[in-house]
C-alpha atoms as a PDB file:
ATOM      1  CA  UNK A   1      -9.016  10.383 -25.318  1.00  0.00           C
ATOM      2  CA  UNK A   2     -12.544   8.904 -24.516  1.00  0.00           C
ATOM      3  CA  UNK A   3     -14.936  10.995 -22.193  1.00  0.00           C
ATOM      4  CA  UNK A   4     -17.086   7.598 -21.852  1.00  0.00           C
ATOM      5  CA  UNK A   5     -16.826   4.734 -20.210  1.00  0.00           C
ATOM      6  CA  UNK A   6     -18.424   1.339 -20.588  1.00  0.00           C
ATOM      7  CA  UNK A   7     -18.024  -2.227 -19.148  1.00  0.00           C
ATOM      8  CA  UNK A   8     -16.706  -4.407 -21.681  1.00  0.00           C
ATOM      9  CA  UNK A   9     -18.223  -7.234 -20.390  1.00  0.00           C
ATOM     10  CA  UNK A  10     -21.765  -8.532 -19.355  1.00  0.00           C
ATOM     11  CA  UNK A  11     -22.399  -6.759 -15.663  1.00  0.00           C
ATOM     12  CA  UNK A  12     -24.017 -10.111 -14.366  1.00  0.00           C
ATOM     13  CA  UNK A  13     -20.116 -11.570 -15.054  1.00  0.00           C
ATOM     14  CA  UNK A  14     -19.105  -9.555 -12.391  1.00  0.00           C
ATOM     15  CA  UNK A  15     -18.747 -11.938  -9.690  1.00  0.00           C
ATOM     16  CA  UNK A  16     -17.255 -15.105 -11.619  1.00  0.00           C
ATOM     17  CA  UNK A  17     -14.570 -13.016 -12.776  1.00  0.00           C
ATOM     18  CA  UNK A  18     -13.799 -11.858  -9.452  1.00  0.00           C
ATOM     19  CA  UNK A  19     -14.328 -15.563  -8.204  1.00  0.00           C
ATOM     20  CA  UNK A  20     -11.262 -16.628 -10.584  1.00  0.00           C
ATOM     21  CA  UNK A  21      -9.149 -13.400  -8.926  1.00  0.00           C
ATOM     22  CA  UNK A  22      -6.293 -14.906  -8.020  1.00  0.00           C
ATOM     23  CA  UNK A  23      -2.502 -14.011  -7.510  1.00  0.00           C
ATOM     24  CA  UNK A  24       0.558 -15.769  -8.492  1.00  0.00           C
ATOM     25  CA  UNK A  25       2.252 -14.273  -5.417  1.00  0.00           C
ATOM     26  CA  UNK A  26       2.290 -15.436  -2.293  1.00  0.00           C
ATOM     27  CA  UNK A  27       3.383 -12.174  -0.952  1.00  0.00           C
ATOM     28  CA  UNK A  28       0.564  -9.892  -2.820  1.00  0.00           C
ATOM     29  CA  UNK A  29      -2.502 -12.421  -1.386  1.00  0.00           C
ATOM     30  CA  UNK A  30      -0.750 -12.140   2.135  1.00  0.00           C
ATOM     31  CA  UNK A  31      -0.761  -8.512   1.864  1.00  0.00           C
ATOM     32  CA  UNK A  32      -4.278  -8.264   0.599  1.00  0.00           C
ATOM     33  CA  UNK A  33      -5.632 -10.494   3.653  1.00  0.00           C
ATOM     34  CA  UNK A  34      -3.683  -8.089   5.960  1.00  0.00           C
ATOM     35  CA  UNK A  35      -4.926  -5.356   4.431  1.00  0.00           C
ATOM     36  CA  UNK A  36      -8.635  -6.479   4.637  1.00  0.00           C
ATOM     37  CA  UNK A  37      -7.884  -7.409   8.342  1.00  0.00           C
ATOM     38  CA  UNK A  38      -6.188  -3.999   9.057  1.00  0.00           C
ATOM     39  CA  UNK A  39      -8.695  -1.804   7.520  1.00  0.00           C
ATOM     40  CA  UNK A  40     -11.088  -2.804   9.898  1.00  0.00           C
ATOM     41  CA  UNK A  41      -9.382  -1.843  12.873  1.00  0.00           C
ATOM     42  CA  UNK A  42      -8.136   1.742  11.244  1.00  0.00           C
ATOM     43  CA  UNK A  43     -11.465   2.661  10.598  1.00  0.00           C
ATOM     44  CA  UNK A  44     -12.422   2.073  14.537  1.00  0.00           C
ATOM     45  CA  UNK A  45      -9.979   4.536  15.446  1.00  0.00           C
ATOM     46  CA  UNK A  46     -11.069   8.071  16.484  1.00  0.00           C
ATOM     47  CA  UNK A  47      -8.840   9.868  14.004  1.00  0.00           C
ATOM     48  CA  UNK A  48      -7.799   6.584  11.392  1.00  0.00           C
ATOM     49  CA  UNK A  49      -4.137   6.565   9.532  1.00  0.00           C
ATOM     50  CA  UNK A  50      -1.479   4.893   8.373  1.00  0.00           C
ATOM     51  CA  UNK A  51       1.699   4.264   9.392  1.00  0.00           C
ATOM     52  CA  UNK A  52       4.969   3.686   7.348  1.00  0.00           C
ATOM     53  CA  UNK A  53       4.707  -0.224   7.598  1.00  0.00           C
ATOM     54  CA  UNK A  54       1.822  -0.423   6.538  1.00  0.00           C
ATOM     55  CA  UNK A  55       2.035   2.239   3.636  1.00  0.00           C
ATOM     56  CA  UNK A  56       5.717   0.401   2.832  1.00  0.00           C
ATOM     57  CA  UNK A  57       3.198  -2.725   2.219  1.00  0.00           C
ATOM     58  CA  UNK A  58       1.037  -0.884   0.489  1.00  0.00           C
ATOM     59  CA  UNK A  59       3.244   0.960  -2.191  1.00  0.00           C
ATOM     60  CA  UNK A  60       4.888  -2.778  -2.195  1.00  0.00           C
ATOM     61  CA  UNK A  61       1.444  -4.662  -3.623  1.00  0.00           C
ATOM     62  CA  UNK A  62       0.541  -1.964  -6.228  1.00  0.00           C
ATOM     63  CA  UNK A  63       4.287  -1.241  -7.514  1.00  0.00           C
ATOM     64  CA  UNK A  64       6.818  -3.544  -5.826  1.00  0.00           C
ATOM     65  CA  UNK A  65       9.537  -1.848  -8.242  1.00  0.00           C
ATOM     66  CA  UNK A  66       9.132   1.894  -7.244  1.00  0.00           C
ATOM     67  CA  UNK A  67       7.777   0.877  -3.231  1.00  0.00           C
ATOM     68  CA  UNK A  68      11.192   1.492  -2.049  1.00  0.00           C
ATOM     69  CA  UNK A  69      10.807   5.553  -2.791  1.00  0.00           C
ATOM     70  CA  UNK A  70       7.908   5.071   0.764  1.00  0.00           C
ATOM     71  CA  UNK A  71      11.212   4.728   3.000  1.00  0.00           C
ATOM     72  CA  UNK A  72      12.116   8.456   2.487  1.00  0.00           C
ATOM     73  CA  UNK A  73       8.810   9.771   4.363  1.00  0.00           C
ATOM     74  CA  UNK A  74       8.962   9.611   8.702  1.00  0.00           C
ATOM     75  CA  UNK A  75       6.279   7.783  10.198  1.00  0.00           C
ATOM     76  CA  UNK A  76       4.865  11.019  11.471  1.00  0.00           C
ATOM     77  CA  UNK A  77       4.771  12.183   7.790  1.00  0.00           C
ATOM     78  CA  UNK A  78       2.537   9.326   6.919  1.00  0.00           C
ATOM     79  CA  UNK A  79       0.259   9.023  10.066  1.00  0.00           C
ATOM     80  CA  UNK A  80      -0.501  13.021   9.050  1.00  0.00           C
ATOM     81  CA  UNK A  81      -1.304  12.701   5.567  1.00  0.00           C
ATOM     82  CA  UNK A  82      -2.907   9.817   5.418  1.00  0.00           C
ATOM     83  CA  UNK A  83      -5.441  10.747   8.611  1.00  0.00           C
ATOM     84  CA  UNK A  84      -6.050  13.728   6.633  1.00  0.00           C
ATOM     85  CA  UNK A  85      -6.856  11.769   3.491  1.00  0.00           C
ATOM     86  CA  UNK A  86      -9.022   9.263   5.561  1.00  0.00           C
ATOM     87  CA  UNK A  87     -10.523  12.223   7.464  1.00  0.00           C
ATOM     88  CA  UNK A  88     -11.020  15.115   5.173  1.00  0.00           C
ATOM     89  CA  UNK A  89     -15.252  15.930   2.947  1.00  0.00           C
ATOM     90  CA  UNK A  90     -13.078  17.125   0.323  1.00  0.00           C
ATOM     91  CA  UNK A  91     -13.041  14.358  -2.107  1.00  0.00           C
ATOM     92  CA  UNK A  92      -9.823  16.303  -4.170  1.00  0.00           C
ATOM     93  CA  UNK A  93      -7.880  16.920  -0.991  1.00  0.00           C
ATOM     94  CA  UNK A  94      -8.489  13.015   0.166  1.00  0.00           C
ATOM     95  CA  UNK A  95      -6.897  11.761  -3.193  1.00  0.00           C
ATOM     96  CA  UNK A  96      -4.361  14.836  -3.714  1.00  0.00           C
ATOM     97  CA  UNK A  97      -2.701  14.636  -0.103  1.00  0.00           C
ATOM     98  CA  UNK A  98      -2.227  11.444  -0.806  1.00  0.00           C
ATOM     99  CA  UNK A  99       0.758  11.738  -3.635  1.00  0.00           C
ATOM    100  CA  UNK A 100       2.534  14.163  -0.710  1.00  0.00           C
ATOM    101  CA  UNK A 101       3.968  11.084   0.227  1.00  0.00           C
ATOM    102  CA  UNK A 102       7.727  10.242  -1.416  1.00  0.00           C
ATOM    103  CA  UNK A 103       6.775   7.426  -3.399  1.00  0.00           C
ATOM    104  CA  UNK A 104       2.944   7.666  -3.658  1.00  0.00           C
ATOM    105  CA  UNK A 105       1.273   7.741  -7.379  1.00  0.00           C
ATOM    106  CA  UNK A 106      -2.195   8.241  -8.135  1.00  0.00           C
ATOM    107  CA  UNK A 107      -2.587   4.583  -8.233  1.00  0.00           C
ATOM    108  CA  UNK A 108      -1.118   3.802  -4.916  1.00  0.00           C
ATOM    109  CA  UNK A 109      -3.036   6.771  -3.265  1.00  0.00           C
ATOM    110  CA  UNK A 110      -6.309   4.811  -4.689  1.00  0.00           C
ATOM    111  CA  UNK A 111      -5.236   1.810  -3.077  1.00  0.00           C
ATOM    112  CA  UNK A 112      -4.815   3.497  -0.059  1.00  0.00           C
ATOM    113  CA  UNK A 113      -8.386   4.745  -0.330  1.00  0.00           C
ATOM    114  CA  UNK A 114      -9.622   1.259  -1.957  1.00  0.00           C
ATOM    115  CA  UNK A 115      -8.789  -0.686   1.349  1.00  0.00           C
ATOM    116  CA  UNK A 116      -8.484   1.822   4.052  1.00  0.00           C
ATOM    117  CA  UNK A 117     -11.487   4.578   3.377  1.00  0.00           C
ATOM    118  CA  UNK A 118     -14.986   3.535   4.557  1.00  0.00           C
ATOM    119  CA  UNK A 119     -16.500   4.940   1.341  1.00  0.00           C
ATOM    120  CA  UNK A 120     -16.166   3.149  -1.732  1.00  0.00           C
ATOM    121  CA  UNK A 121     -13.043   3.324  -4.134  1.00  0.00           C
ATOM    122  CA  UNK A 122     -11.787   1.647  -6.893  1.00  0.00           C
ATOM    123  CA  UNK A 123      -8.012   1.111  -7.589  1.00  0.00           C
ATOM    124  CA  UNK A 124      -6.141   3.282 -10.521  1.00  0.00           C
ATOM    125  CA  UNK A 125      -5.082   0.244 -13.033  1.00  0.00           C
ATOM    126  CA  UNK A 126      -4.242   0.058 -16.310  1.00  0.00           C
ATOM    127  CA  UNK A 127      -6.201  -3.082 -16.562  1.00  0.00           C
ATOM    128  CA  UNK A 128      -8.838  -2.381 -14.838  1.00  0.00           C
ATOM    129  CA  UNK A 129      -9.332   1.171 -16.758  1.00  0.00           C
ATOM    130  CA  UNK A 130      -8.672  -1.114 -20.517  1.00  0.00           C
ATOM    131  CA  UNK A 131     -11.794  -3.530 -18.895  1.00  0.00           C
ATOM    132  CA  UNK A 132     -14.622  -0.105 -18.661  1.00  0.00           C
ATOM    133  CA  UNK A 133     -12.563   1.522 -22.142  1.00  0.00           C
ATOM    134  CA  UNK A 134     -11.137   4.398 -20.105  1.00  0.00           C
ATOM    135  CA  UNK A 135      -7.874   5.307 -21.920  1.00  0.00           C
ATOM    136  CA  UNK A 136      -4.998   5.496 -19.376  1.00  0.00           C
ATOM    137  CA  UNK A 137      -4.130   9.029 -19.556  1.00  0.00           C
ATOM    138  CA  UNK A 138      -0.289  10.528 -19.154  1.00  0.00           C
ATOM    139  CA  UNK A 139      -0.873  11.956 -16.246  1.00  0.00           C
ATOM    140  CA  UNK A 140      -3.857  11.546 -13.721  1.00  0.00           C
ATOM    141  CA  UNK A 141      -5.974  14.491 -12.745  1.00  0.00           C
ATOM    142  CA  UNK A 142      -8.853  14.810  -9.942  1.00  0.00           C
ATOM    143  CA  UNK A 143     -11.728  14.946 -12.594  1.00  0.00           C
ATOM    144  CA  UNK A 144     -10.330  11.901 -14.595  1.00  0.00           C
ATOM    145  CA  UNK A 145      -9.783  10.035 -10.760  1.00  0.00           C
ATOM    146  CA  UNK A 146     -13.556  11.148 -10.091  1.00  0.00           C
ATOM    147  CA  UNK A 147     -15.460  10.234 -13.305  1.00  0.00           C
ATOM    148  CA  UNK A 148     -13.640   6.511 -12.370  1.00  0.00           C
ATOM    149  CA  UNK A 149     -14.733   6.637  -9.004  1.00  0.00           C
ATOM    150  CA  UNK A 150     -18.639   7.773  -9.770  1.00  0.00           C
ATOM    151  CA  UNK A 151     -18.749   5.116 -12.619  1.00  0.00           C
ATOM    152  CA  UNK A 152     -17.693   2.380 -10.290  1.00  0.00           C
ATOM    153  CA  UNK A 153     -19.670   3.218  -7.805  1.00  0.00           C
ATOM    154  CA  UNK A 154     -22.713   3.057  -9.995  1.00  0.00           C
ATOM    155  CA  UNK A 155     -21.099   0.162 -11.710  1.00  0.00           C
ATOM    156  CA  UNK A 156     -20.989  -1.506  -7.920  1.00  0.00           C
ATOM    157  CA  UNK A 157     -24.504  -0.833  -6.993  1.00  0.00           C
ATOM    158  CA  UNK A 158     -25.874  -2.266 -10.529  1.00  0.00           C
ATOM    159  CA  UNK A 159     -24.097  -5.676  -9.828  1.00  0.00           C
ATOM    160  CA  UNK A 160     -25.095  -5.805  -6.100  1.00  0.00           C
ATOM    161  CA  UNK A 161     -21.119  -6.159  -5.004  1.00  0.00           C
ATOM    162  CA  UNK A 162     -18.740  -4.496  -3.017  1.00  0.00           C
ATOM    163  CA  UNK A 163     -15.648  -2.659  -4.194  1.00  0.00           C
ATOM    164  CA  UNK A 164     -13.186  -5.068  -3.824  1.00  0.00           C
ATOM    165  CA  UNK A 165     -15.479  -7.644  -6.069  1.00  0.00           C
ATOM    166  CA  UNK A 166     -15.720  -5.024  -8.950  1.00  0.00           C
ATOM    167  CA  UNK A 167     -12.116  -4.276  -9.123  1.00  0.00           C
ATOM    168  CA  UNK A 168     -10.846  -8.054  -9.019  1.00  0.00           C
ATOM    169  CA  UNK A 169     -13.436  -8.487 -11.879  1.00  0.00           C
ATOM    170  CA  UNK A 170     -12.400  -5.528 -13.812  1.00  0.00           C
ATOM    171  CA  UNK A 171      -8.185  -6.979 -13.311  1.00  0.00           C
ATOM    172  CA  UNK A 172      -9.250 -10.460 -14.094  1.00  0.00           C
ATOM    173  CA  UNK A 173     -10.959  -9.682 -17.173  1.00  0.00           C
ATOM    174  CA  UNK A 174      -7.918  -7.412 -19.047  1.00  0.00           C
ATOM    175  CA  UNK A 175      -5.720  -9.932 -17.673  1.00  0.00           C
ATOM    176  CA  UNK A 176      -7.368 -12.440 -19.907  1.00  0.00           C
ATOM    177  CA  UNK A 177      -8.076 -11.014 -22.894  1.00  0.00           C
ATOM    178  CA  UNK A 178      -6.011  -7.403 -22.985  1.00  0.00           C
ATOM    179  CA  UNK A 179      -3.224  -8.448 -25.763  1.00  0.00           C
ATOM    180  CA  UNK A 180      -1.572  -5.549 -26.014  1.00  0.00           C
ATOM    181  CA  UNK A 181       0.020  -2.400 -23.866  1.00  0.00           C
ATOM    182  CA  UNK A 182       1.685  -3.091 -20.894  1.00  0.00           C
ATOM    183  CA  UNK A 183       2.577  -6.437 -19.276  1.00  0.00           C
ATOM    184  CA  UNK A 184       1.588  -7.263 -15.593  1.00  0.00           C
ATOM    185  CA  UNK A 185       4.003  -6.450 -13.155  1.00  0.00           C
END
C-alpha cells in the first residue's frame, strides 16, 4: 500500500467543499447537531463519557447497518470505556479501548474521538482516506490510525479550519468525483 499521503485537491478548497457538506438524511444532520451540542457539555464534566444512547446514535450515523451490535454493551460498559478513551495520554489506549465496545470499529471509535475528544481527530472513511490517497487497508492498526491523525492535523492547521471542516471537505470531495470502490451507505 502507499506510506504517503497527499491532498488531492487544492488546500485553499478546503472550506467550499465543506460549505457544500450536506446530508440526504434527515436523521444523520439531526444527529450531527446533537452531537456538536452534546460534546460540549461532556467535555465540562470532571471525568467526560458516554453513555449507551448516545454511543447507540453514534454507531447509528457512521454505520446505521451494523449500529444495532451497540445494544449488547450495559451502560456501565460504555460510560467506562469511553471515560477512559476521553481520559487516558496514551494516544493507542484512547483509540484501542474504544473497539472494546460490541459493535465499535475503528471508524466508529474515530467518530467517537472526532466529536467527543477535545483534541483534534479526524473520522476513519473510506472517502475521506481515497480524498488524501491513503489506501484503505484490511484491517486498521494504531500506526496507520496515527499517520491519519498527524497528517490531518497538519493538514487542519495549513487551511486555518477546524476538524470537523477538514473532514466534511475530505467526504464531499470523494463523494463527487470517487467513481469507483464502494458506494455510500
Amino acid at each position: 500500500g502507499r506510506n504517503r499521503m497527499e491532498l488531492r485537491f487544492d488546500l485553499n478548497k478546503i472550506q467550499s467543499l465543506a460549505d457544500k457538506y450536506c446530508t440526504d438524511s434527515p436523521d444523520e444532520a439531526h444527529l450531527e447537531r446533537r452531537f456538536l451540542e452534546r460534546a460540549n457539555s461532556i467535555a465540562q464534566q470532571r471525568e467526560p463519557a458516554l453513555d449507551l444512547a448516545l454511543l447507540k446514535d453514534v454507531a447509528r450515523w457512521k454505520s446505521p447497518r451494523s449500529a444495532h451490535h451497540v445494544d449488547r454493551n450495559c451502560d456501565e460498559y460504555v460510560r467506562e470505556v469511553t471515560a477512559v478513551a476521553l481520559s487516558t495520554s496514551s494516544e493507542r489506549l484512547r483509540i484501542e479501548s474504544l473497539t472494546l465496545l460490541d459493535g465499535v470499529s475503528w471508524a466508529t471509535a474515530s467518530v467517537i474521538l472526532h466529536f467527543f475528544h477535545r483534541d483534534r481527530y479526524p473520522i476513519l472513511d473510506f472517502r475521506a482516506l481515497w480524498s488524501v490517497q491513503a489506501e484503505e487497508p484490511n484491517e486498521y492498526t494504531f500506526d496507520f490510525w496515527w499517520k491519519y491523525v498527524l497528517y490531518c492535523r497538519g493538514l487542519a492547521d495549513q487551511a486555518q479550519v477546524d476538524m470537523r471542516t477538514l473532514d466534511r471537505a475530505l467526504w464531499k470531495h470523494s463523494k463527487r468525483h470517487q467513481t469507483r470502490g464502494r458506494s455510500c451507505g
